[in-house]
C-alpha atoms as a PDB file:
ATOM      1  CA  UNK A   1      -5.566 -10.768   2.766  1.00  0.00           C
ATOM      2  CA  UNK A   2      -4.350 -13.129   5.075  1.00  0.00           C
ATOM      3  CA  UNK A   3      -1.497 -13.899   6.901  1.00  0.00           C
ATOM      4  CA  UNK A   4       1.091 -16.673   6.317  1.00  0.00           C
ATOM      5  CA  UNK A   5       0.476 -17.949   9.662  1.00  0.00           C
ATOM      6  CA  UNK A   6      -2.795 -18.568   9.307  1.00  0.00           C
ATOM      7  CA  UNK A   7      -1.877 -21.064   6.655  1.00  0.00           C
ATOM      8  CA  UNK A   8       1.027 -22.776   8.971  1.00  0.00           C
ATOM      9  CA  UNK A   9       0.172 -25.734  10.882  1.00  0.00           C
ATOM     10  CA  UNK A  10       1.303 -25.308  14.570  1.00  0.00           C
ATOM     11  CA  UNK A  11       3.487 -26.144  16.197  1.00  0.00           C
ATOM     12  CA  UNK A  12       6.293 -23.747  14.589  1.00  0.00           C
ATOM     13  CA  UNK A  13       8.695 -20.489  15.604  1.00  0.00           C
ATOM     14  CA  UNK A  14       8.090 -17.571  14.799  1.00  0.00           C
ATOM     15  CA  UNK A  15      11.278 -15.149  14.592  1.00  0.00           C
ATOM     16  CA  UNK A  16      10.332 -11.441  15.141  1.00  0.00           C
ATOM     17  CA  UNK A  17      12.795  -8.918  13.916  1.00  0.00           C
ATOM     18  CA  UNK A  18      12.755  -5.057  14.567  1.00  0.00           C
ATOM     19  CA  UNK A  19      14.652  -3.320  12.590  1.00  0.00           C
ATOM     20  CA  UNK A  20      15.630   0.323  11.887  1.00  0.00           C
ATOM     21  CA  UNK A  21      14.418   1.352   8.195  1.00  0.00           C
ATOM     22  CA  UNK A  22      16.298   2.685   5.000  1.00  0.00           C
ATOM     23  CA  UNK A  23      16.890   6.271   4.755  1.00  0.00           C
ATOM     24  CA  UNK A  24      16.911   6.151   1.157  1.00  0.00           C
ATOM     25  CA  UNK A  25      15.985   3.413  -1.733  1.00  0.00           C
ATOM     26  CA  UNK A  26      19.847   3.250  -2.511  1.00  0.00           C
ATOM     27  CA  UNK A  27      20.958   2.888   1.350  1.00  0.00           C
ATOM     28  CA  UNK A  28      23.217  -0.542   1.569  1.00  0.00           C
ATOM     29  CA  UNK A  29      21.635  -3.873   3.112  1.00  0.00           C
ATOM     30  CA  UNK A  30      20.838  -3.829   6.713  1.00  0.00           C
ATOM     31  CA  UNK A  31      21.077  -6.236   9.358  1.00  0.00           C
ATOM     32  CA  UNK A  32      17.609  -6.922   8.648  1.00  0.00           C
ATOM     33  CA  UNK A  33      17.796  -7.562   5.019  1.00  0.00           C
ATOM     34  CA  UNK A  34      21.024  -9.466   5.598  1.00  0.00           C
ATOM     35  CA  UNK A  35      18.774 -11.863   7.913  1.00  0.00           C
ATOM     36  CA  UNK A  36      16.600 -12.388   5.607  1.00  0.00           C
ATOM     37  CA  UNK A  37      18.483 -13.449   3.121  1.00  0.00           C
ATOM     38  CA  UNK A  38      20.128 -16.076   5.056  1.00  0.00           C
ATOM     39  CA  UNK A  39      16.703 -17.452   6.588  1.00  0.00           C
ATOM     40  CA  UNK A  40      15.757 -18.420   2.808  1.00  0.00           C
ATOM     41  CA  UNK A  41      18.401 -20.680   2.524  1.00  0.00           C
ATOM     42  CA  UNK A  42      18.350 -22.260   6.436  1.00  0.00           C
ATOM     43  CA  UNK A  43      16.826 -25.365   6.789  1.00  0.00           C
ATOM     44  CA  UNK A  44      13.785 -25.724   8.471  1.00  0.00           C
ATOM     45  CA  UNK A  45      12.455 -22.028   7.057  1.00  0.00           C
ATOM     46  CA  UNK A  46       8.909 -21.977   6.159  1.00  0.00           C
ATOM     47  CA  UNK A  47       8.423 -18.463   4.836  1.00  0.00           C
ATOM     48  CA  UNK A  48       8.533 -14.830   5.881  1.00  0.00           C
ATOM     49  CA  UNK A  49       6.054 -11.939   6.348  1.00  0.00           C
ATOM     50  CA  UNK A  50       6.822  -7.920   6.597  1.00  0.00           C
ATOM     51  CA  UNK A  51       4.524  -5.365   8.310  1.00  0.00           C
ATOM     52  CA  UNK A  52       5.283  -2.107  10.283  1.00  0.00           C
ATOM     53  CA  UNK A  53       5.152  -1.364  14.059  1.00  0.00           C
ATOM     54  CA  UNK A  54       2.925   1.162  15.802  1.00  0.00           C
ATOM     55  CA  UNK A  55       5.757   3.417  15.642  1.00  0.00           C
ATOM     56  CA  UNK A  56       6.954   3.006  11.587  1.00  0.00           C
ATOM     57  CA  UNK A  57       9.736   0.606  12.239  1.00  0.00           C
ATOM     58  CA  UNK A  58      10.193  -2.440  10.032  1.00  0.00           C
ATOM     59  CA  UNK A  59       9.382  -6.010  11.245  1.00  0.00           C
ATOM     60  CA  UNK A  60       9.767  -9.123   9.658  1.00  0.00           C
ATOM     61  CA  UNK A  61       8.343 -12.222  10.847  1.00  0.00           C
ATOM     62  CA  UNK A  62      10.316 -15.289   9.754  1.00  0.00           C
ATOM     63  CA  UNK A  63       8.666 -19.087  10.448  1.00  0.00           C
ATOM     64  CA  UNK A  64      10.282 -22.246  11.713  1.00  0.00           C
ATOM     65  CA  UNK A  65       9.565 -25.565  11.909  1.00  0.00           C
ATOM     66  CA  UNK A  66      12.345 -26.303  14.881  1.00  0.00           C
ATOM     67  CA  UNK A  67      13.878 -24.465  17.016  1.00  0.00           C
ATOM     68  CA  UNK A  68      17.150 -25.423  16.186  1.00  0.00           C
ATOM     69  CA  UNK A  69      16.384 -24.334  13.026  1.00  0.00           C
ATOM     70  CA  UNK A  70      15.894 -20.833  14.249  1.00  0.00           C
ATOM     71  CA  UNK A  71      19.268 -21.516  16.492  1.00  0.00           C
ATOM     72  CA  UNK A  72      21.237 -22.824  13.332  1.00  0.00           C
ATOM     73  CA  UNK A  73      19.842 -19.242  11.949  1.00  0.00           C
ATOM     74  CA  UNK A  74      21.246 -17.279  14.246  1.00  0.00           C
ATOM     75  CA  UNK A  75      24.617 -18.578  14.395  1.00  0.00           C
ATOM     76  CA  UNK A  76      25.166 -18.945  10.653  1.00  0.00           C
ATOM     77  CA  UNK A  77      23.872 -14.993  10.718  1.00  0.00           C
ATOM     78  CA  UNK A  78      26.457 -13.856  13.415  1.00  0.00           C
ATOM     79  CA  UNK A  79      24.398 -10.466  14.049  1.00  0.00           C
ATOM     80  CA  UNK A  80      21.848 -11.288  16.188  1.00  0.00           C
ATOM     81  CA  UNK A  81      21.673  -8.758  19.348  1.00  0.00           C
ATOM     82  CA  UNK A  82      23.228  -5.870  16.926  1.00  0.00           C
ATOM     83  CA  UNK A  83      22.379  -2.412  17.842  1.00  0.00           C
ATOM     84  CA  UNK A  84      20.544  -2.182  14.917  1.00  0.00           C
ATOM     85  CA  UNK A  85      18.552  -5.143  15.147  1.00  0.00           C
ATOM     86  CA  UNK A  86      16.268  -6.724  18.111  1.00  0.00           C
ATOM     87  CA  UNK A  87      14.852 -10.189  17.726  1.00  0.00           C
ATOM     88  CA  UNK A  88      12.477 -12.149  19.364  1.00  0.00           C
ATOM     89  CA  UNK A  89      11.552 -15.516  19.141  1.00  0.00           C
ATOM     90  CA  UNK A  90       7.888 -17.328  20.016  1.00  0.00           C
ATOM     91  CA  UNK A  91       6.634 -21.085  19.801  1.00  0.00           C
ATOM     92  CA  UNK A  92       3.043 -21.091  18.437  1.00  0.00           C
ATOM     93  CA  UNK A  93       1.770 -24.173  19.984  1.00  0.00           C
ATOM     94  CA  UNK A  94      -1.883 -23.823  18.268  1.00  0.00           C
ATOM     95  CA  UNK A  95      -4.122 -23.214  15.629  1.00  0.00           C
ATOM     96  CA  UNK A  96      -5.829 -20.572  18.368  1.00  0.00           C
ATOM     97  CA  UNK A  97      -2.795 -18.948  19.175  1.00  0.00           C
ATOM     98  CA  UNK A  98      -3.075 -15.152  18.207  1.00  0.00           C
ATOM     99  CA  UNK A  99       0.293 -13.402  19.045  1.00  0.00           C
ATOM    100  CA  UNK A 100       1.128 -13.742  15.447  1.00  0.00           C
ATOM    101  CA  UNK A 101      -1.828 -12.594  13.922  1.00  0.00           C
ATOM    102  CA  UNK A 102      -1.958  -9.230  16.261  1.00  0.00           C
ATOM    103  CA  UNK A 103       1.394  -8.602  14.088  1.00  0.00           C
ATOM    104  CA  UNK A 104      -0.281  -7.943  10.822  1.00  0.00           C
ATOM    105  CA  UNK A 105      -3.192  -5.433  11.108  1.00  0.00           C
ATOM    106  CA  UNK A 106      -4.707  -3.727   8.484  1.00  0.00           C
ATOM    107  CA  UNK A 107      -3.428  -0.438   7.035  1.00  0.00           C
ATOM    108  CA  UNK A 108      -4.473   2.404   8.683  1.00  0.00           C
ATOM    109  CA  UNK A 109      -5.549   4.668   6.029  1.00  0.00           C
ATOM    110  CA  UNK A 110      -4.833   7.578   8.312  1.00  0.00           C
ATOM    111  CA  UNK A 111      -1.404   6.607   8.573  1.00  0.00           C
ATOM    112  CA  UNK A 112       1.242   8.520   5.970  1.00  0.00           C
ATOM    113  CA  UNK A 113       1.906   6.818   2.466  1.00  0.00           C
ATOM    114  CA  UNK A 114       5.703   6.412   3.531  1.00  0.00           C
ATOM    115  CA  UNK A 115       4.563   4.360   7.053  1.00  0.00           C
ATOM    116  CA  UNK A 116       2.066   2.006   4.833  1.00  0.00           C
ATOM    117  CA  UNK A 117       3.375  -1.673   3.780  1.00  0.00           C
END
């Protein structure tokens, strides 16, 4: 399946966010999740993708047309730079670019069922 920015046409921001993951399905919202649900209402949000690092962790990846839509983001969220939270930001300039495809790699079928998206 592909990924959401393959469909995207550059140029656009791309919003990486690290996040710790839920102990348990009933654990409260994290900063993450509390991100998230202000990016869907931001203007100048395109859409969102989830994977997993290399190491388990949560990442979202949430699109931008502007910058200062990704700016606007962050202030309305208040959280950004949390302990619990890193985020990085990157300007795909191209239709070539690949640093956000390299985010979304297969499932490793080695990997354990609680680690697989």
């Amino acid at each position: 399946m592909g990924s959401l920015a393959d469909k995207l046409v550059p140029p656009y921001y791309a919003a990486i966010i690290e996040n710790q993951p839920h102990t348990s399905f009933d654990e409260p919202a994290n900063t993450g999740d509390r991100l998230v649900t202000i990016a869907v209402r931001r203007p100048g949000f395109l859409g969102l993708e989830t994977t997993r690092s290399g190491d388990g962790r949560p990442v979202t990846v949430a699109y931008w047309r502007e910058l200062s839509d990704v700016e606007g983001w962050q202030s309305e969220s208040g959280v950004i730079g949390a302990a619990s939270c890193s985020l990085e930001v990157c300007r795909v300039a191209n239709a070539n670019d690949d640093t956000m495809r390299a985010l979304f790699v297969p499932v490793d079928e080695e990997r354990p069922a609680a680690l697989q998206a």
